[in-house]
C-alpha atoms as a PDB file:
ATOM      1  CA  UNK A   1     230.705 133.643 -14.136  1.00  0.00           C
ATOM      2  CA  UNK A   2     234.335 132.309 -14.298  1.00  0.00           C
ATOM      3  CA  UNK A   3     236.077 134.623 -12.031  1.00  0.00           C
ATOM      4  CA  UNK A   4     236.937 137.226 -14.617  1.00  0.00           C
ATOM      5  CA  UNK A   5     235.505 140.564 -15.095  1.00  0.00           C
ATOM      6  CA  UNK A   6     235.753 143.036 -18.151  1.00  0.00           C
ATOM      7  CA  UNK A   7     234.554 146.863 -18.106  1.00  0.00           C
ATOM      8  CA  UNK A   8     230.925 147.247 -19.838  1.00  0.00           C
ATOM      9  CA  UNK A   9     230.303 151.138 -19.917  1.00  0.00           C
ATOM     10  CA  UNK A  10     226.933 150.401 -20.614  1.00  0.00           C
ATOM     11  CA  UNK A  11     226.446 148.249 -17.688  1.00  0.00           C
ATOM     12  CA  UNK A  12     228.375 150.352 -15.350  1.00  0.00           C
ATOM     13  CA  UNK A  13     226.075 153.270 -15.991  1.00  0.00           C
ATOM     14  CA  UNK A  14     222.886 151.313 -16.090  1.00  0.00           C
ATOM     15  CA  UNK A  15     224.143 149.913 -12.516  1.00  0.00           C
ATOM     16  CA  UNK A  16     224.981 153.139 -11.712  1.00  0.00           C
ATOM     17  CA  UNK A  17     221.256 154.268 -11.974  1.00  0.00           C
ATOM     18  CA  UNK A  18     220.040 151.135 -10.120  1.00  0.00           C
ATOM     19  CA  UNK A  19     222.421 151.885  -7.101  1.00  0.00           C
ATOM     20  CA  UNK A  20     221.344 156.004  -7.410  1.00  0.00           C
ATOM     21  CA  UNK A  21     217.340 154.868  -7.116  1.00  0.00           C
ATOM     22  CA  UNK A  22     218.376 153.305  -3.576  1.00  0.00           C
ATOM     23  CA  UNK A  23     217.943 156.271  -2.361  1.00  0.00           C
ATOM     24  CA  UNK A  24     214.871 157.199  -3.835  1.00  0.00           C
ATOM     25  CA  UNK A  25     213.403 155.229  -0.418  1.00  0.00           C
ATOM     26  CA  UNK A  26     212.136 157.097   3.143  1.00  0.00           C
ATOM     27  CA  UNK A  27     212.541 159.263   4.661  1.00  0.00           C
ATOM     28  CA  UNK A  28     213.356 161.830   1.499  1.00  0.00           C
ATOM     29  CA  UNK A  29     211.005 159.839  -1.131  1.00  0.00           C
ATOM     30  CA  UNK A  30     207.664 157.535  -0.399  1.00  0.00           C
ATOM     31  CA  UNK A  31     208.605 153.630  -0.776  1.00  0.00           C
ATOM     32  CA  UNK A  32     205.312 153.608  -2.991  1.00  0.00           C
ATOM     33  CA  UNK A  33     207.534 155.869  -5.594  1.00  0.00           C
ATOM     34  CA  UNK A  34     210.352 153.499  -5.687  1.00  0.00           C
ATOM     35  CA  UNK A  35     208.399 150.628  -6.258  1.00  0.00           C
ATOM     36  CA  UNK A  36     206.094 152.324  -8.993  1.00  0.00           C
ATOM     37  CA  UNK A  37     209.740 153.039 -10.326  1.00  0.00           C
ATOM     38  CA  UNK A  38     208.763 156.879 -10.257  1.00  0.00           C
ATOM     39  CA  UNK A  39     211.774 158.288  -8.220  1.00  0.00           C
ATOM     40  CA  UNK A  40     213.397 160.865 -11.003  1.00  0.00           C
ATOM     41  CA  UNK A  41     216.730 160.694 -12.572  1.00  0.00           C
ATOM     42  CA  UNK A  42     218.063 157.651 -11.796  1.00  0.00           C
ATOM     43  CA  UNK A  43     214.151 155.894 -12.619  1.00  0.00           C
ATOM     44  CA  UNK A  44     213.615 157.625 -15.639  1.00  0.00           C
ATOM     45  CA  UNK A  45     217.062 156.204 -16.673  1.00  0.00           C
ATOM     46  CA  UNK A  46     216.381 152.907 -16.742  1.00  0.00           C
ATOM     47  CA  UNK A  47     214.147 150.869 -18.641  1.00  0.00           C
ATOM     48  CA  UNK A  48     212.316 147.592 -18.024  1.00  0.00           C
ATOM     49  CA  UNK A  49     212.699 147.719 -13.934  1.00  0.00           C
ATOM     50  CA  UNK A  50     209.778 145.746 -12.463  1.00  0.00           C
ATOM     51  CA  UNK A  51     208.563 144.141  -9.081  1.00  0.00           C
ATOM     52  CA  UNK A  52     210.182 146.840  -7.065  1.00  0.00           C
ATOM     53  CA  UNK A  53     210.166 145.496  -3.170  1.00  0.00           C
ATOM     54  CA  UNK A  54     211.454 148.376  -1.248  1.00  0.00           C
ATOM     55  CA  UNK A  55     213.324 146.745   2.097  1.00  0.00           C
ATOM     56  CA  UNK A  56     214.330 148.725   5.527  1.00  0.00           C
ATOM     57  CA  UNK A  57     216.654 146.690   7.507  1.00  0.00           C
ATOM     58  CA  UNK A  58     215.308 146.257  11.169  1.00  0.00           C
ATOM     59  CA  UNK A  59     216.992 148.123  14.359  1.00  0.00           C
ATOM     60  CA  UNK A  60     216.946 151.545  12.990  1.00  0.00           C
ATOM     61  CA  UNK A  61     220.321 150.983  11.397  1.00  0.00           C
ATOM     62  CA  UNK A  62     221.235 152.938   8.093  1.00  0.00           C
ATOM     63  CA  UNK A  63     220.075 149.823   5.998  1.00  0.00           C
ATOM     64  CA  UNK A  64     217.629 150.041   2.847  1.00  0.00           C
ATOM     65  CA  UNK A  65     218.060 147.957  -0.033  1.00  0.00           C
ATOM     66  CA  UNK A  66     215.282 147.120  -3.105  1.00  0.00           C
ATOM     67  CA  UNK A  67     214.411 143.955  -4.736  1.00  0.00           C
ATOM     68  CA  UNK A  68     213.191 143.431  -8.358  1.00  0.00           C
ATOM     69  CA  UNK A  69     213.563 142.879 -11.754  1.00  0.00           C
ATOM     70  CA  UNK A  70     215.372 144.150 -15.095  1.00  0.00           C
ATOM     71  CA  UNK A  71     214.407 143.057 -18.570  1.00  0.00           C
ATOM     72  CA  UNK A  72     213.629 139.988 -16.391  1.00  0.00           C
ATOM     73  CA  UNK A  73     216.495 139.375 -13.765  1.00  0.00           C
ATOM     74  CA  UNK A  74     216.636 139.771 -10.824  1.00  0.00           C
ATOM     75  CA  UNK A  75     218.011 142.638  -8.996  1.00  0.00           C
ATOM     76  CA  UNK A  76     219.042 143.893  -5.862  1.00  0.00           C
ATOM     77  CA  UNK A  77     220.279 147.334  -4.568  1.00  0.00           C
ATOM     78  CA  UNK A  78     221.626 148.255  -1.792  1.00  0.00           C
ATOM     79  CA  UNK A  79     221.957 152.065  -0.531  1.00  0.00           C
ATOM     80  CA  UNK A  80     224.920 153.517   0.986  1.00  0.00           C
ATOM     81  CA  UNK A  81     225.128 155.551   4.087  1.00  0.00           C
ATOM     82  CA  UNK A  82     222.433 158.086   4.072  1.00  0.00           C
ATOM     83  CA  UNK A  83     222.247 159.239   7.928  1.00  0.00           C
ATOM     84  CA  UNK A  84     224.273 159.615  11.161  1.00  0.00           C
ATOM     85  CA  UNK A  85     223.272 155.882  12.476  1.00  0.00           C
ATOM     86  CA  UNK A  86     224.976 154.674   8.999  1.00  0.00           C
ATOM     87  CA  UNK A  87     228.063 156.990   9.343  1.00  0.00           C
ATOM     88  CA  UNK A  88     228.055 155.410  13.189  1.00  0.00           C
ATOM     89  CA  UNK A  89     227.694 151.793  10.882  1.00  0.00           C
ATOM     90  CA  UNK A  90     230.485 152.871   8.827  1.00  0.00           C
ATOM     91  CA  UNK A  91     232.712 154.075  12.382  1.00  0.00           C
ATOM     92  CA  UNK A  92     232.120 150.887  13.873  1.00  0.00           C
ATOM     93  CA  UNK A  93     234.040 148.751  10.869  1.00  0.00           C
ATOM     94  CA  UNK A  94     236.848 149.957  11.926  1.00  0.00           C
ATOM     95  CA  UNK A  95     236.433 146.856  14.170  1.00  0.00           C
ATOM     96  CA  UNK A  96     236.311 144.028  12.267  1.00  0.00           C
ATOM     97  CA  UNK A  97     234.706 140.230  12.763  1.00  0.00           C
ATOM     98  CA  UNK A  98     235.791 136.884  11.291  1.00  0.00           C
ATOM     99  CA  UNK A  99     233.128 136.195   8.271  1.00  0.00           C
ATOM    100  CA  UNK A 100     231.294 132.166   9.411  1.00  0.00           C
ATOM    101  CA  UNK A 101     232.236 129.976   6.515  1.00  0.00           C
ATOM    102  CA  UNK A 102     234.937 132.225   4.779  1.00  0.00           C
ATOM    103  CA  UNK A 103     238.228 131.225   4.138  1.00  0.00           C
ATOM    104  CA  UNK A 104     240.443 132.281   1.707  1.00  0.00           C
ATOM    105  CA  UNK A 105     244.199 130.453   1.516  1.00  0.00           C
ATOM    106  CA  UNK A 106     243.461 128.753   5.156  1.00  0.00           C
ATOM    107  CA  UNK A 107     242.841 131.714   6.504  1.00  0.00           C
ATOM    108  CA  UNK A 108     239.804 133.556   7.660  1.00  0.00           C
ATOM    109  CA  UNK A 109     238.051 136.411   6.517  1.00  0.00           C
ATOM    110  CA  UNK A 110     237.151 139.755   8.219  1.00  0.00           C
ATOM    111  CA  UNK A 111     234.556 141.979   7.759  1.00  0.00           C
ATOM    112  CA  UNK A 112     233.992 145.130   9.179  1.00  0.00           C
ATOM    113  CA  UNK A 113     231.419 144.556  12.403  1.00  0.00           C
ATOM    114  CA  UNK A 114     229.064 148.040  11.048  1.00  0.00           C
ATOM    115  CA  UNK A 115     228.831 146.657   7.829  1.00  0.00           C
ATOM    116  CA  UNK A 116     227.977 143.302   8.700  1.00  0.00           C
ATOM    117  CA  UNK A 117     225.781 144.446  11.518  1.00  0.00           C
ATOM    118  CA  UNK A 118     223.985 146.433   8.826  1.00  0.00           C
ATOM    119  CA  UNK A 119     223.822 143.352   5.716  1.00  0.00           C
ATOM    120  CA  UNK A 120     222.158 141.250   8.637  1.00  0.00           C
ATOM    121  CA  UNK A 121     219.531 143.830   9.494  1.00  0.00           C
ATOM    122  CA  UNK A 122     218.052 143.456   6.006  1.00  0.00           C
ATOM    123  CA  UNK A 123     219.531 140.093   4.817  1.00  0.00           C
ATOM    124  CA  UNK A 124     216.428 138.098   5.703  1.00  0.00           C
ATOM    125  CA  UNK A 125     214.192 140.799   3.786  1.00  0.00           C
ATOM    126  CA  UNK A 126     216.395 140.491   0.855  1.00  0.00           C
ATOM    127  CA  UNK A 127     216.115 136.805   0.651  1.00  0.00           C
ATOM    128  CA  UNK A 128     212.416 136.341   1.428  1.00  0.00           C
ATOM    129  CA  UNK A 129     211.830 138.392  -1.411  1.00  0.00           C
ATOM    130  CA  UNK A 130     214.289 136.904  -4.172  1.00  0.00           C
ATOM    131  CA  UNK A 131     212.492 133.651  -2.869  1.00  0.00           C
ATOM    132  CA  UNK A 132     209.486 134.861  -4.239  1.00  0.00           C
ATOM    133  CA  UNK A 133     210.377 136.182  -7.491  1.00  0.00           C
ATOM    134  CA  UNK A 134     212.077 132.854  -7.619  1.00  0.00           C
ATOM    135  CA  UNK A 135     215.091 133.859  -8.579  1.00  0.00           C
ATOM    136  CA  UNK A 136     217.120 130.747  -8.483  1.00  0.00           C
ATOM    137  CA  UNK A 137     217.917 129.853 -12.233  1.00  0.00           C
ATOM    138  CA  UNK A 138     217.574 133.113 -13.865  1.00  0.00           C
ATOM    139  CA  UNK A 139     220.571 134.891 -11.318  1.00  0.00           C
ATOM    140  CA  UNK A 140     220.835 137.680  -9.092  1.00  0.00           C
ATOM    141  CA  UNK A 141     222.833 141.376 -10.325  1.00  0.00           C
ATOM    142  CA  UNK A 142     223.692 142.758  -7.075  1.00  0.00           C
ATOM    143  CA  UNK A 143     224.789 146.995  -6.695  1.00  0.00           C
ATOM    144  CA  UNK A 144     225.586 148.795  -4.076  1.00  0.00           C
ATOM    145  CA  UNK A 145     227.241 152.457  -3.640  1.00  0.00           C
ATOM    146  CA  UNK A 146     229.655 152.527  -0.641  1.00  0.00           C
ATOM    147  CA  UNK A 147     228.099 151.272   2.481  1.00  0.00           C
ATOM    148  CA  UNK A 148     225.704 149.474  -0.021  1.00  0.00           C
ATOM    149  CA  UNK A 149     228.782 148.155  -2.044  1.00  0.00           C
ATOM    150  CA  UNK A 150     229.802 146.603   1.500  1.00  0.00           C
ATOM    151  CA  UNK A 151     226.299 144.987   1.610  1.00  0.00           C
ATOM    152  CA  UNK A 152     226.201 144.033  -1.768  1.00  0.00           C
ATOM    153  CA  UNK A 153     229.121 142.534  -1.280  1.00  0.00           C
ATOM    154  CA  UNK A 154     228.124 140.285   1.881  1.00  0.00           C
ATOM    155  CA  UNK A 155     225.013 139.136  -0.216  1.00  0.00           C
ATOM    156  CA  UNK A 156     227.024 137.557  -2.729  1.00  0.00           C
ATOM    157  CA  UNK A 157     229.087 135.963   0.109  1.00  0.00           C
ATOM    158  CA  UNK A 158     225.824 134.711   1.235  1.00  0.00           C
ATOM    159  CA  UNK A 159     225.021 130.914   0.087  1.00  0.00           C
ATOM    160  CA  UNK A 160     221.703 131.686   0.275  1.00  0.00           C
ATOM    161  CA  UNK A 161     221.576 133.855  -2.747  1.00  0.00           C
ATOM    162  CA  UNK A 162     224.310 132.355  -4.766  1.00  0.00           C
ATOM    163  CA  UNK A 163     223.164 131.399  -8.011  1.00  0.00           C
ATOM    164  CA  UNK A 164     224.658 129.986 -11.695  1.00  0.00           C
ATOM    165  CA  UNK A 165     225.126 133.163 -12.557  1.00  0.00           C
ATOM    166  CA  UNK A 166     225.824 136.546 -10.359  1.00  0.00           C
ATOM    167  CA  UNK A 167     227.002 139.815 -11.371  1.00  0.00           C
ATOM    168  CA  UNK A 168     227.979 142.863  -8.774  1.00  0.00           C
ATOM    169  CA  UNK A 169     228.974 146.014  -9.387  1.00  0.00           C
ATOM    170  CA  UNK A 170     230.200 148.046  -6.568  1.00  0.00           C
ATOM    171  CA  UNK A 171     230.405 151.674  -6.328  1.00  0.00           C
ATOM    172  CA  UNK A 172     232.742 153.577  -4.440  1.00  0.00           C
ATOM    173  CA  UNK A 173     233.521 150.261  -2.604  1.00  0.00           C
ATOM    174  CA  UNK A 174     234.098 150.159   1.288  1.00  0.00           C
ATOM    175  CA  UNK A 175     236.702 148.126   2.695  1.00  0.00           C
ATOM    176  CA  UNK A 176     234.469 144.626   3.637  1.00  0.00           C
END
């Protein structure tokens, strides 16, 4: 992208739906739902979704995030706070932590120590498995809804994922 953005309804909803079925995952719905892309509403919504990878970030931290494809690209979601560890996540951002290799202006960047604490627990996960849909050329869309906009966020951050082309769309955005 060139660093500009314009509104696309359709894309806003669509991303909408793909942030929503992040929380089609355990402990409310079966992982095995999610990635048959059976989770209701936001599922049904959404056509072409394929390769579903459900992810749990490790620790027992409020982190769950999906991998896959749409009409082809690659996709990841990220779910926002959905229990008292990820409210305790959220808490814990008040405290914030210098961002390695981020600088904007000469000056570093901070990032809220839950939410990074959290991106990390699954960050791995989430690459591993972008690796192997080889997702490289085709680029990455990236959505998140609040503590998964803060994730989704990080992820784009992340060399490791960068790609020719990236979109995000955040949700409800936390303060990263």
């Amino acid at each position: 992208m060139n660093g500009t953005s314009t509104y696309n309804q359709s894309f806003a909803l669509t991303a909408t739906y793909l942030a929503s079925a992040a929380y089609c995952g355990p402990p409310s719905w079966s992982a095995s739902k999610l990635e048959a892309w059976q989770c209701g509403p936001p599922c049904d919504a959404v056509s072409g979704v394929s390769d579903i990878k459900f992810l749990a970030g490790a620790g027992g931290v409020d982190a769950y995030a999906y991998v896959g494809r749409l009409s082809g690209q690659c996709m990841v979601a990220f779910r926002g706070t959905s229990d008292l560890s990820g409210w305790l996540e959220d808490l814990e951002s008040a405290v914030t932590t210098t961002l390695d290799g981020c600088s904007y202006g000469g000056k570093a960047c901070y990032v809220g120590d839950g939410f990074l604490s959290n991106y990390k627990s699954v960050a791995a996960a989430v690459k591993t498995e972008l690796a192997a849909l080889s997702c490289g050329a085709a680029g990455v869309l990236v959505v998140g809804h609040s503590l998964g906009a803060a994730e989704a966020t990080l992820a784009v951050d992340e060399h490791s994922i960068r790609t020719s082309t990236m979109r995000i769309a955040r949700i409800h955005r936390s303060r990263v």
